[in-house]
Protein backbone atom coordinates (compact mmCIF):
# COMPACT_ATOMS: atom_id res chain seq x y z
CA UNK A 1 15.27 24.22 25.52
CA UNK A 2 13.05 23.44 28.75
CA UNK A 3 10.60 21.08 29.65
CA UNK A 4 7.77 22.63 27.75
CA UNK A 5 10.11 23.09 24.72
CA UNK A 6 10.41 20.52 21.43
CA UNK A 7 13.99 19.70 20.76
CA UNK A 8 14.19 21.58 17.44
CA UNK A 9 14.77 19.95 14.53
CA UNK A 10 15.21 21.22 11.12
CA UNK A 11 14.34 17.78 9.05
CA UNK A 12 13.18 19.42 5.94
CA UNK A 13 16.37 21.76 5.34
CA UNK A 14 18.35 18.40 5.72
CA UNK A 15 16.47 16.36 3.60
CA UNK A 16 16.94 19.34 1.12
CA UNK A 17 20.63 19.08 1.89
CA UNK A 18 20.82 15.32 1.72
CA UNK A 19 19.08 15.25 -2.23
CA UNK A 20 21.35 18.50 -3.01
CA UNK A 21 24.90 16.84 -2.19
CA UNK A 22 23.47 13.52 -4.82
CA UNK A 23 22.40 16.13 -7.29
CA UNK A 24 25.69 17.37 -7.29
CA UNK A 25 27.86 14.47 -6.74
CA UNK A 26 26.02 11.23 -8.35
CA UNK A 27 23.23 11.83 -10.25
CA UNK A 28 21.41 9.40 -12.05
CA UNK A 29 23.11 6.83 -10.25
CA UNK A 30 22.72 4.06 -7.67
CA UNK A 31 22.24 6.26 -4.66
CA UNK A 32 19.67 6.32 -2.25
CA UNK A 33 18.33 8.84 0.53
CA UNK A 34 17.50 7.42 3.88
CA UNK A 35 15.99 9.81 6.61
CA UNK A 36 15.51 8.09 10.20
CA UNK A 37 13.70 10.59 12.20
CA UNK A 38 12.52 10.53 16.18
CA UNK A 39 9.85 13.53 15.78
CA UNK A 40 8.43 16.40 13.90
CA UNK A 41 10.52 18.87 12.21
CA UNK A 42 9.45 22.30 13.79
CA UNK A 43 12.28 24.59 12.39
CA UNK A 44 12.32 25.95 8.78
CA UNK A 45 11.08 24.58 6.18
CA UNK A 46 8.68 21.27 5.77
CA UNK A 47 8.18 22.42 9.57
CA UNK A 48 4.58 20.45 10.72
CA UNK A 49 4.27 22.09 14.66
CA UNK A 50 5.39 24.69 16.40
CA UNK A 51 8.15 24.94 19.49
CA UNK A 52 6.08 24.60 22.38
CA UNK A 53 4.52 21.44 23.76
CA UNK A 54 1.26 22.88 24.68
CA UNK A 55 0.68 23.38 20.66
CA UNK A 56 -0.39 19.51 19.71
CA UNK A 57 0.44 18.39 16.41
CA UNK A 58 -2.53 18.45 13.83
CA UNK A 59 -5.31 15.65 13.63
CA UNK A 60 -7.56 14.81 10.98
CA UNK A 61 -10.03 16.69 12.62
CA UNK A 62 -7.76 19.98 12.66
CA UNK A 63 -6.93 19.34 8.99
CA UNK A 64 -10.73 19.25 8.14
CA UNK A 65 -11.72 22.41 9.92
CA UNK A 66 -8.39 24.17 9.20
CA UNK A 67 -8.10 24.98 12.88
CA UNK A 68 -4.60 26.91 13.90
CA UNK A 69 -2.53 24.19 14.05
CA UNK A 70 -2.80 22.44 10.64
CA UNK A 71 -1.31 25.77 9.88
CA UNK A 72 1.95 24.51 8.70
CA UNK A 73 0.43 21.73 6.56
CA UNK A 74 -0.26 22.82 3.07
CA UNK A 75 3.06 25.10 3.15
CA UNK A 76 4.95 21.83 4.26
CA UNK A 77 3.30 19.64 1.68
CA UNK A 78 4.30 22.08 -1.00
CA UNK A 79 8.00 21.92 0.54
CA UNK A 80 8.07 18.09 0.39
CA UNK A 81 6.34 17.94 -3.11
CA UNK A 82 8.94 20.02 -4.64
CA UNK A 83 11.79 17.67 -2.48
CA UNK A 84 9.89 14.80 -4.16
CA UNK A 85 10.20 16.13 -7.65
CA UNK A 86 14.14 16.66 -7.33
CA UNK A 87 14.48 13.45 -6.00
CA UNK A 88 12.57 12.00 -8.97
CA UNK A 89 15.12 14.08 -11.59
CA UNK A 90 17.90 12.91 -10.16
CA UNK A 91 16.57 9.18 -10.52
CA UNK A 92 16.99 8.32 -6.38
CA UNK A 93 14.94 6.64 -3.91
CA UNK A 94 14.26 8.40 -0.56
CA UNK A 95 13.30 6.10 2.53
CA UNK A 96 11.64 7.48 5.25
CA UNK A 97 12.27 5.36 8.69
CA UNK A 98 9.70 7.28 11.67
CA UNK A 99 10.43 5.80 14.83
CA UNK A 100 7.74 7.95 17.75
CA UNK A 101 5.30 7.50 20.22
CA UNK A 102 3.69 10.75 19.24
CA UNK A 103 3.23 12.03 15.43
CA UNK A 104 6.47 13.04 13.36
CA UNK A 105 5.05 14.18 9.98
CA UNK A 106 4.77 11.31 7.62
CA UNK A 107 1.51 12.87 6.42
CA UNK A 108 3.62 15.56 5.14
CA UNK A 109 6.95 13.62 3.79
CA UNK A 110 4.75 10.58 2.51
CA UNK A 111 4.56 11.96 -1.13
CA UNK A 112 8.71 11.94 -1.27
CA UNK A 113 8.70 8.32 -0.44
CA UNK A 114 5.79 7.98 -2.58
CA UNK A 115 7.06 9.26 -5.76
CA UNK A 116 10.69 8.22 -5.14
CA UNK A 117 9.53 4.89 -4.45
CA UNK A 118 11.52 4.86 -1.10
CA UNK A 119 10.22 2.65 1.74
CA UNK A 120 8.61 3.61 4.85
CA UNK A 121 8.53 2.30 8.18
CA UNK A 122 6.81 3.86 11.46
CA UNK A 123 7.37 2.28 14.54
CA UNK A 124 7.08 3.19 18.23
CA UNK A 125 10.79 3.10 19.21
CA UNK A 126 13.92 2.55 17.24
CA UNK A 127 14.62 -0.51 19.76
CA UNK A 128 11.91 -2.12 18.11
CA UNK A 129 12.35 -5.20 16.11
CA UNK A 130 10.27 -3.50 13.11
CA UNK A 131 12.77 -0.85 12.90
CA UNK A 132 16.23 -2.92 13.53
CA UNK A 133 14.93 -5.77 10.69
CA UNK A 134 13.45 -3.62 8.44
CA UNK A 135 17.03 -1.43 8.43
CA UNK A 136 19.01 -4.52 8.51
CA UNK A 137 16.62 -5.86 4.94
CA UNK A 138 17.98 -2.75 2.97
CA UNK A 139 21.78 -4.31 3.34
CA UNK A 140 20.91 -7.56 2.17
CA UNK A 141 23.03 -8.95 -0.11
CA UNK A 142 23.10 -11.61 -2.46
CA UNK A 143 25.85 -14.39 -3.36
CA UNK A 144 27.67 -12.40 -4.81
CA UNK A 145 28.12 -9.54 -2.52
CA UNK A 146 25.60 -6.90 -4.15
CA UNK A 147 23.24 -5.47 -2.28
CA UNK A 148 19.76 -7.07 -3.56
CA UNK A 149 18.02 -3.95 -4.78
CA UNK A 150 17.54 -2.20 -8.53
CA UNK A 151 18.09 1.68 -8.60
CA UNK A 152 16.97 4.20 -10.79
CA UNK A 153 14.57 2.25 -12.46
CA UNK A 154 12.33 2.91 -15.71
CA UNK A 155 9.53 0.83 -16.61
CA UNK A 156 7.93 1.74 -20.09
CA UNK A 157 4.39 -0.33 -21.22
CA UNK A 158 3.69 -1.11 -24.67
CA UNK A 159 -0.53 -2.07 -25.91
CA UNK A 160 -2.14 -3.45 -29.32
CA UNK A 161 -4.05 -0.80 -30.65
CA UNK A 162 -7.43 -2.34 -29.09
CA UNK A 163 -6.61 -0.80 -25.56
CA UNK A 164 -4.37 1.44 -23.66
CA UNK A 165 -2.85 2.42 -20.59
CA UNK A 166 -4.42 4.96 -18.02
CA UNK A 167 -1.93 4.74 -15.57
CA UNK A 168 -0.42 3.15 -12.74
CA UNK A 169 -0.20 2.99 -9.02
CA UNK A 170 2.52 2.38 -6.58
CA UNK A 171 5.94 3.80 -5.23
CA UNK A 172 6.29 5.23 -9.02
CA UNK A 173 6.22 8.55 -10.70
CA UNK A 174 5.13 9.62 -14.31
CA UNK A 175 7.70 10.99 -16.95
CA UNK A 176 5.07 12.29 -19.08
CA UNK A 177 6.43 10.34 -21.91
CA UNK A 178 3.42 10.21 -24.62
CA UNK A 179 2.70 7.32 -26.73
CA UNK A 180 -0.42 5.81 -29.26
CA UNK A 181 -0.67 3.67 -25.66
CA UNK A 182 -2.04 6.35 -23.46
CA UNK A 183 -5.68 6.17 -22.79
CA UNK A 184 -7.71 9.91 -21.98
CA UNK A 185 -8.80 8.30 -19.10
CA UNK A 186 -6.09 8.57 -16.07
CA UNK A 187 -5.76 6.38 -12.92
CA UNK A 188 -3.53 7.07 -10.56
CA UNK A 189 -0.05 8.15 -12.63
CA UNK A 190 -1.49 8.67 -15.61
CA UNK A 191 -1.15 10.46 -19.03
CA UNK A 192 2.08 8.61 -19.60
CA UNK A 193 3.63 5.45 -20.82
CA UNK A 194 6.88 5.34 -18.81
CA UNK A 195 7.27 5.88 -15.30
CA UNK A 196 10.29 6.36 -13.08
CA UNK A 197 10.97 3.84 -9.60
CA UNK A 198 13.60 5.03 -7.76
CA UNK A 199 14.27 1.97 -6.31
CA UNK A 200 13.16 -1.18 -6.65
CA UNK A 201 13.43 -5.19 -4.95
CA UNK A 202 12.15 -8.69 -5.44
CA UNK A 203 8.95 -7.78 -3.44
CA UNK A 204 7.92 -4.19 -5.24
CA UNK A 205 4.30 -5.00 -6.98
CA UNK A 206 2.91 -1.72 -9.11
CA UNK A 207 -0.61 -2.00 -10.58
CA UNK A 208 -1.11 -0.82 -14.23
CA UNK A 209 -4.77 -0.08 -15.38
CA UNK A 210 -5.94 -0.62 -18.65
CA UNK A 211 -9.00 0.58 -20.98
CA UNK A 212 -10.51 -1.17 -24.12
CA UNK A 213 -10.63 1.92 -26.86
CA UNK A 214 -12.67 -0.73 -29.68
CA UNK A 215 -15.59 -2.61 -27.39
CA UNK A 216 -17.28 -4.15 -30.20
CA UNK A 217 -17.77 -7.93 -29.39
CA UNK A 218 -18.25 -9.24 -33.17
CA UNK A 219 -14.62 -7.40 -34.39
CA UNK A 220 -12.72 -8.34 -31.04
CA UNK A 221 -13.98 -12.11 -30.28
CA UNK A 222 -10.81 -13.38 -32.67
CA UNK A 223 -7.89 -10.88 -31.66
CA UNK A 224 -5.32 -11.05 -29.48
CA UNK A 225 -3.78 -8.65 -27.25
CA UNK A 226 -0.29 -7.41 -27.10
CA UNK A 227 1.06 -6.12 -23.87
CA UNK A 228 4.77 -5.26 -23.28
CA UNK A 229 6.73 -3.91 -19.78
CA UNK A 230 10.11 -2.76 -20.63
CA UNK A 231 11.96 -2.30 -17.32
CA UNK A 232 15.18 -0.96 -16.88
CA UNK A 233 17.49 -0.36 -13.83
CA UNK A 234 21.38 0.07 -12.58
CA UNK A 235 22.38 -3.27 -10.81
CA UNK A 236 24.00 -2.50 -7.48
CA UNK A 237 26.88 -3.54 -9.61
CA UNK A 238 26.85 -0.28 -11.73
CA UNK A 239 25.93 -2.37 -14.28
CA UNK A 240 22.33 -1.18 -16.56
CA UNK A 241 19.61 -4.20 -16.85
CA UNK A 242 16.82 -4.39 -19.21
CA UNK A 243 14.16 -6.71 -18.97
CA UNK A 244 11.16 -7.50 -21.12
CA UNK A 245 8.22 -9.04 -20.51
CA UNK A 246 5.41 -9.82 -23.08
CA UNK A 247 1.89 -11.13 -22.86
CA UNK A 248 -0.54 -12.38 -25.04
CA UNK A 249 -4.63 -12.64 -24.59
CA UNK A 250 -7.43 -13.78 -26.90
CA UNK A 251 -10.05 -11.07 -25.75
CA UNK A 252 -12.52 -12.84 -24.48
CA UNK A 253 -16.68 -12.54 -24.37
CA UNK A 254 -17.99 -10.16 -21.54
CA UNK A 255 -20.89 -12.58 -21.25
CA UNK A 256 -19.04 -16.10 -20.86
CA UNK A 257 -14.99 -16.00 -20.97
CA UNK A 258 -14.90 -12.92 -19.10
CA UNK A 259 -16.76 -14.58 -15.60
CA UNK A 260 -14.66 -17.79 -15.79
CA UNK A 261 -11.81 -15.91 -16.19
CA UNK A 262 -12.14 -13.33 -13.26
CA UNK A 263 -9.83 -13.34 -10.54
CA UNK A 264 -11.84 -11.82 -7.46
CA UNK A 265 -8.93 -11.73 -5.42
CA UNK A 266 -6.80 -9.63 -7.77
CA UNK A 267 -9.70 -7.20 -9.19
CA UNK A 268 -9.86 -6.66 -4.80
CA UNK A 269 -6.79 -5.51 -4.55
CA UNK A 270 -7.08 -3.26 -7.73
CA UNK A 271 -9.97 -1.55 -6.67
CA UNK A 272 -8.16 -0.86 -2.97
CA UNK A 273 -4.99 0.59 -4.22
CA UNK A 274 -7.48 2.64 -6.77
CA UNK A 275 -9.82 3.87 -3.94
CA UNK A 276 -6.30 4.79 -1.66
CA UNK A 277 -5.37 6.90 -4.41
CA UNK A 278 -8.51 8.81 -4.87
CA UNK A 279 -8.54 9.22 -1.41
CA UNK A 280 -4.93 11.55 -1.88
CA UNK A 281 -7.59 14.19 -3.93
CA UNK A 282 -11.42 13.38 -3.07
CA UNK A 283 -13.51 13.25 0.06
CA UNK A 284 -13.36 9.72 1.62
CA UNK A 285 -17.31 9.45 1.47
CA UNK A 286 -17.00 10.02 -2.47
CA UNK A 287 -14.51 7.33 -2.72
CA UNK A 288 -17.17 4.78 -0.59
CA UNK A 289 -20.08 5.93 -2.71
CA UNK A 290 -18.05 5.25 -5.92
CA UNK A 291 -16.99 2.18 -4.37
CA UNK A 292 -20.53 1.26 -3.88
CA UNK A 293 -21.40 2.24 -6.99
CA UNK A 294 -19.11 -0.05 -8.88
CA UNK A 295 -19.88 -3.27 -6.83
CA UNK A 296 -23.73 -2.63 -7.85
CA UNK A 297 -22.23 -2.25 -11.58
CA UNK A 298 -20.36 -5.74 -11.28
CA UNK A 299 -23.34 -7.41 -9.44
CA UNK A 300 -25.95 -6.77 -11.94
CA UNK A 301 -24.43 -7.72 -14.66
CA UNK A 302 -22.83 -10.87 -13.71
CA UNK A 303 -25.40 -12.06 -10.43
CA UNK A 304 -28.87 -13.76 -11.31
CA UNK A 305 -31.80 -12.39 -9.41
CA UNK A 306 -35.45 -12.22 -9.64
CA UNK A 307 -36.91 -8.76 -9.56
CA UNK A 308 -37.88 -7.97 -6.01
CA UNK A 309 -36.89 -11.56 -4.77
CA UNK A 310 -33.83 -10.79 -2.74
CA UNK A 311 -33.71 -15.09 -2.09
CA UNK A 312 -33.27 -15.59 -5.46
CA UNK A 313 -30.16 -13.77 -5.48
CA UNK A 314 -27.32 -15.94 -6.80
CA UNK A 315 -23.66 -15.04 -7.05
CA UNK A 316 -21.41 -17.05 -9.61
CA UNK A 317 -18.53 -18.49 -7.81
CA UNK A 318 -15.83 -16.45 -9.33
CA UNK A 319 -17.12 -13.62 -7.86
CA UNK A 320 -18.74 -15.01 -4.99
CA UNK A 321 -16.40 -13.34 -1.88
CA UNK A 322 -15.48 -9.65 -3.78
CA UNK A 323 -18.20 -7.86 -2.07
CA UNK A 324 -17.01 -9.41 1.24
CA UNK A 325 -13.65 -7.77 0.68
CA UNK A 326 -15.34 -4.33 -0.36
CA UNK A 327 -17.23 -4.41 2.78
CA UNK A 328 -13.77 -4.79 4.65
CA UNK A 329 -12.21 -2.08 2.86
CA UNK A 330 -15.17 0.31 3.21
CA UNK A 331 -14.75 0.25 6.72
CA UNK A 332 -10.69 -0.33 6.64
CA UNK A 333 -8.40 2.14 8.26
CA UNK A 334 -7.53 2.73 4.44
CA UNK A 335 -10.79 4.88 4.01
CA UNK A 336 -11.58 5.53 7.49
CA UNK A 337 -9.80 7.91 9.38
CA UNK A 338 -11.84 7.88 12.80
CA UNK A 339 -9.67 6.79 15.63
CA UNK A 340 -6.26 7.36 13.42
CA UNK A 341 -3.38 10.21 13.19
CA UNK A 342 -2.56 11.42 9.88
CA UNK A 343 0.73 9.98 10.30
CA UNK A 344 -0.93 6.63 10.66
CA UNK A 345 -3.53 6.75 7.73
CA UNK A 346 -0.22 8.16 5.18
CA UNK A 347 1.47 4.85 6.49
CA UNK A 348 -1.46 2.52 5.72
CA UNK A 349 -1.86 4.38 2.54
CA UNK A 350 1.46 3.95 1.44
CA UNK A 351 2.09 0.36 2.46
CA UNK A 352 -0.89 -0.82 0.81
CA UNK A 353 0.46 0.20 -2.39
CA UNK A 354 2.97 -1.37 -2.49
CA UNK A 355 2.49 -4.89 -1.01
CA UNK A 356 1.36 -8.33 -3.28
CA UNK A 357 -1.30 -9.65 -3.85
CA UNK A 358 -1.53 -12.06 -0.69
CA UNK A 359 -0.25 -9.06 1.63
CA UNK A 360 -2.75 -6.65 0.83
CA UNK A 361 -5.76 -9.03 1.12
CA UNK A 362 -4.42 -9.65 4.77
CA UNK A 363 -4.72 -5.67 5.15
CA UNK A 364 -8.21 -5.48 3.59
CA UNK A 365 -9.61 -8.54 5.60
CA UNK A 366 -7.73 -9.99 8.50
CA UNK A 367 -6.97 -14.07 9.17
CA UNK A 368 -8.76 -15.20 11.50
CA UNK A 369 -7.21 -18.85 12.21
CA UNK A 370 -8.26 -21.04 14.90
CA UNK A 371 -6.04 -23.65 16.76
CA UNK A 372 -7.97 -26.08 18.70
CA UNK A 373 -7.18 -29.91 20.01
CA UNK A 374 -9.46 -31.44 17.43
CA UNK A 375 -8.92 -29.67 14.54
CA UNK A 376 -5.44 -30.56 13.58
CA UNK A 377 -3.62 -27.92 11.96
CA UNK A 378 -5.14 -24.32 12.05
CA UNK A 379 -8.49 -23.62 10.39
CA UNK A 380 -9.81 -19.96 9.12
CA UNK A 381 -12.44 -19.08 11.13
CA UNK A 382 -14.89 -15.87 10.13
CA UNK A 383 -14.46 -12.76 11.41
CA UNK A 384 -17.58 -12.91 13.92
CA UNK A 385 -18.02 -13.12 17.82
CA UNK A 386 -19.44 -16.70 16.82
CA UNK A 387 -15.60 -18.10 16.46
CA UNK A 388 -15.17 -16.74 20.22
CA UNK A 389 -15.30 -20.39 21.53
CA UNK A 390 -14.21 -21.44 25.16
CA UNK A 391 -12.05 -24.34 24.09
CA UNK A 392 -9.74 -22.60 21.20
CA UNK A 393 -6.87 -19.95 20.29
CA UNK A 394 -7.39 -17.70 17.58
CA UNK A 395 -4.88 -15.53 16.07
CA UNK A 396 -5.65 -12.67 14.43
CA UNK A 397 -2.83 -11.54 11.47
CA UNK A 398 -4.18 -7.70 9.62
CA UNK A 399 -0.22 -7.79 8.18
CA UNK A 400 0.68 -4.66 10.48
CA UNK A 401 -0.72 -6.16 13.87
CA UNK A 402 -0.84 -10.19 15.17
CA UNK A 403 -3.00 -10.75 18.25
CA UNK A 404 -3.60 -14.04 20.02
CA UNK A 405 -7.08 -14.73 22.12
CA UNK A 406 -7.66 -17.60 24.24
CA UNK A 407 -10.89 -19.15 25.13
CA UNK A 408 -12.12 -18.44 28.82
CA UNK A 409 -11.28 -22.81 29.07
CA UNK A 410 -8.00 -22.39 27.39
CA UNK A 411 -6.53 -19.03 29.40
CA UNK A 412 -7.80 -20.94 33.05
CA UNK A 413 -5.74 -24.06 32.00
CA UNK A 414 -2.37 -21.42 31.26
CA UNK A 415 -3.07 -19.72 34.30
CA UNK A 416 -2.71 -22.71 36.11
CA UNK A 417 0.37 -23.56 34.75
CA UNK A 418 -0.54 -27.01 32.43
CA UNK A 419 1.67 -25.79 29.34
CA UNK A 420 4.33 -26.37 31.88
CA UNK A 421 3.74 -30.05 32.92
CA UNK A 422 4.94 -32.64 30.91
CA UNK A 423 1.66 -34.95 30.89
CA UNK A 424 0.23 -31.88 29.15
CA UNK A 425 2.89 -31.47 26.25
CA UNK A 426 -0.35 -31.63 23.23
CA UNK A 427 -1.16 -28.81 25.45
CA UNK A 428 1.53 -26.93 25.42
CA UNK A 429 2.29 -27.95 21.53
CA UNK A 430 -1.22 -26.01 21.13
């Protein structure tokens, strides 16, 4: 105890406990782990810091230099990997709820949330409205009184012999299950065609790669593909669902069908929750020279440019705002880690992976939307010092943060008290 003590906690021995007594009692079941933590375990096992105050908890820098106290890291990763693999056996979801001001060791736990496919919240406080709503959500029920999630989920992919699967990415794990649809090539959870989701919702988005195996134009122009998800999961009922989706593609010509068809928007997205993941195992300045790489790859072959004439470059349309959204994710807290905690970059990480389509554009580039008396309803503004105007609002929405800015015109009017008046009700509608 003491000022210049920790309270101790031994969060990694009751985690342990908490997956031992489901084990035991329901196993590959509808059950679910939830750990709400206040700060870092520094007692046993999974421990992240020691006792004392005056030893701060590690920071990227520490972890790159491997200075004294990112001691406890690669032990405690180990610990929480192994957690994460009996969770994954027994077919549960473990949810991690971090509610701090200072660090509690989500960079650490993150890969038994990841693989269990639990959620994960961080907050500041637990009187916070993030924490209380996002707590309440899990209880939601539907009309009939179950709660509104799927446990113990399996989702198995099927291909036509023309391509195959590499892997996937989200709150999943691989059951190593082999099939004539695995591809030698691996992204993300690969070398597998079935996967396990501890628990799943309404909201969960995964994203499956794919590879063509047969790339000859003149044999593929007339085909179609095959693609089949098989996804299985206990109802909250106790009851086991199975549902099957199936699509069907003419493969199309890389040099025509292929632009029209692109969706920029959804290939963004990919390529984020691909370059998070390679971030889990590579250097971060690897992942933005591959990145880099493979936006020169798409831009030669589908831009048309003069040699040496950079204003005769022309971007099709389709594909006309993807290297915008690589820019932002280049220099997103995502890839970067200046001027963020471990905890905090394990958080993005994770969250990223998981949201739609919409969500995770929001992430990678922030709306910018800008309320202003003429305008009528909001407009999107750029992201430049050129939309700070005197006469406007903007609000700023990057899906974890909302900020509101009023022009120098705008915050002397509120000062002054106008949005009060009632001659001044546009004003205060604004």
């Amino acid at each position: 105890g003491g000022h210049d003590r920790r309270p101790l906690r031994c969060t990694g021995s009751a985690l342990s406990v908490a997956i031992g007594l489901i084990e035991a009692a329901c196993p590959q079941s509808s059950a679910r782990v939830t750990l709400v933590v206040g700060g870092p375990c520094n007692v046993g096992p999974g421990m992240v810091v020691g006792e004392e105050l005056k030893e701060t908890i590690r920071s990227h820098l520490d972890l790159q230099k491997d200075n004294a106290n990112a001691r406890y890291t690669k032990k405690a990763l180990k610990y929480y990997t192994s957690l994460a693999s009996r969770a994954v056996a027994a077919g549960m979801a473990v949810d991690i709820f971090a509610c701090s001001l200072d660090q509690v060791g989500l960079y650490e736990m993150k890969v038994v949330a990841d693989k269990s496919g639990g959620y994960m919240v961080m907050s500041d406080s637990f009187s916070m409205s993030v924490f209380k709503d996002s707590f309440r959500k899990m209880f939601d029920c539907d009309d009939q009184g179950y709660l509104n999630l799927g446990f113990n989920g399996k989702i198995e992919v099927f291909t036509s012999r023309e391509f195959k699967c590499c892997g996937a990415v989200g709150g999943l794990s691989s059951l190593a299950k082999r099939s004539p649809a695995v591809a030698e090539q691996e992204i993300g959870e690969g070398g597998t065609c079935q996967w396990v989701v501890g628990s799943m919702d309404k909201n969960t988005t995964m994203a499956f790669y794919f590879d063509v195996t047969n790339t000859q134009a003149n044999t593929m122009s007339d085909k179609h593909a095959f693609l089949q998800f098989q996804t299985s999961y206990l109802h909250s009922s106790g009851r086991k669902r199975l549902r099957i989706t199936t699509l069907s593609h003419r493969y199309a010509d890389p040099n025509t069908d292929l632009a029209l068809g692109f969706d920029q928007e959804a290939a963004a997205v990919i390529m984020a929750r691909y370059a998070v993941f390679k971030c889990e195992n590579e250097d971060p300045h690897d992942v933005l020279r591959w990145i880099d790489r493979m936006l020169i790859r798409l831009v030669s072959k589908f831009a048309d440019f003069r040699k040496d004439e950079a204003s005769s470059f022309n971007l099709r349309q389709e594909f006309s705002i993807f290297p915008q959204f690589m820019y932002h994710l280049r220099r997103s807290n995502f890839l970067q880690t200046f001027g963020t905690s471990p905890d905090e970059t394990a958080y993005y990480r994770t969250v990223i992976l998981r949201e739609n389509t919409m969500n995770s554009l929001v992430m990678i580039q922030p709306a910018l939307l800008q309320y202003a008396f003429d305008d009528g309803p909001p407009q999107p503004v750029l992201l430049d010092t050129c939309s700070l105007k005197p006469d406007v609002i903007l609000l700023m929405d990057d899906f974890f943060h909302v900020v509101i800015w009023r022009g120098e015109k705008i915050q002397a009017w509120y000062d002054q008290g106008y949005h009060e008046k009632e001659e001044y009700a546009n004003f205060k509608s604004l």
